[in-house]
C-alpha atoms as a PDB file:
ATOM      1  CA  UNK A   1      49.202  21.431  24.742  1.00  0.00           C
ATOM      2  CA  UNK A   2      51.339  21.553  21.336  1.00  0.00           C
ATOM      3  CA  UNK A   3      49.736  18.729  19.983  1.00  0.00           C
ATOM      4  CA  UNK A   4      46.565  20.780  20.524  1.00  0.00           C
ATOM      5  CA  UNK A   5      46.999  23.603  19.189  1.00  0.00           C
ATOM      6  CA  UNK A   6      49.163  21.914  15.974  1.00  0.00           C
ATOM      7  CA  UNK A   7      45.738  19.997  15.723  1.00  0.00           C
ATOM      8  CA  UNK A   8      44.116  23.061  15.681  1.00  0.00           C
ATOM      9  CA  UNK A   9      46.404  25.153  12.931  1.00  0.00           C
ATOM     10  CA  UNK A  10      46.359  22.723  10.621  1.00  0.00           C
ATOM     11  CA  UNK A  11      42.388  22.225  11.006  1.00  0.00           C
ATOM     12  CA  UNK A  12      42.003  26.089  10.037  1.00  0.00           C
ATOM     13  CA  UNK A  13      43.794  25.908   7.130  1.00  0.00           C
ATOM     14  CA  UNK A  14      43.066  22.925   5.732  1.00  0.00           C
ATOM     15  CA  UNK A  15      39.462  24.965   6.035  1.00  0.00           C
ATOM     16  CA  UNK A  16      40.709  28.173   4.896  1.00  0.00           C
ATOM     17  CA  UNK A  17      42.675  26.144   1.585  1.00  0.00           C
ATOM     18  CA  UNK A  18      39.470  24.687   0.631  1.00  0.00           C
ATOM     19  CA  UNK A  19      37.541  27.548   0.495  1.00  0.00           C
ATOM     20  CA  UNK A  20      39.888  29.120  -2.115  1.00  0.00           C
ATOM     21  CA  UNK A  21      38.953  28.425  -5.583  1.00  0.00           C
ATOM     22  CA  UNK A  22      41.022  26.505  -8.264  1.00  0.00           C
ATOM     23  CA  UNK A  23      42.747  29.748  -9.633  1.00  0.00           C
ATOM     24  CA  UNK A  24      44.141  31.292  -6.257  1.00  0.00           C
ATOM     25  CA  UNK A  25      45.172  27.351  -5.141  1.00  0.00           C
ATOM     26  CA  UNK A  26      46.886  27.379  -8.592  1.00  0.00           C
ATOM     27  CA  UNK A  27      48.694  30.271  -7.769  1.00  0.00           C
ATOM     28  CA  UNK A  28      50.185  29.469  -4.798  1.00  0.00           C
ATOM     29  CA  UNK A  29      51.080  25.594  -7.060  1.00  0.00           C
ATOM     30  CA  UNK A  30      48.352  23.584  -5.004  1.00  0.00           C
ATOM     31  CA  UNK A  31      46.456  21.386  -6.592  1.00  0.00           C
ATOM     32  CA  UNK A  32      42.584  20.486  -4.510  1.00  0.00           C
ATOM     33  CA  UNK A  33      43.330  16.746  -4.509  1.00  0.00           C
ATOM     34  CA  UNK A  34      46.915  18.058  -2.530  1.00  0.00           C
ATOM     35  CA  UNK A  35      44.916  20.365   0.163  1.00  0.00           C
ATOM     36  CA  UNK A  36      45.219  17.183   2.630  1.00  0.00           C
ATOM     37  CA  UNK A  37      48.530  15.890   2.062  1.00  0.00           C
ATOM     38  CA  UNK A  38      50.204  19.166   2.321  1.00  0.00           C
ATOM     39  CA  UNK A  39      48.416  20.325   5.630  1.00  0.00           C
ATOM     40  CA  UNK A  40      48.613  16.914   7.294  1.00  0.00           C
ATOM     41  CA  UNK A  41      51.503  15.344   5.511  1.00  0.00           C
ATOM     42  CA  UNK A  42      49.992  12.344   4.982  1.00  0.00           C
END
């Protein structure tokens, strides 16, 4: 059930990141091209 909702969390905000705009990623130092490696770790 972990996996699940892990799966889940990281879903929602790779969603929610990617609906910020370049400024507010920039000021929390994310880049766009980084949204995926930093929510999945891949």
């Amino acid at each position: 059930m972990g996996r699940v909702k892990g799966y889940f969390a990281r879903t929602r905000a790779e969603r929610q990141l990617h609906q910020l705009d370049d400024r507010m990623l920039a000021d929390i130092g994310v880049r766009r091209s980084e949204i995926e490696k930093m929510v999945w770790g891949n």
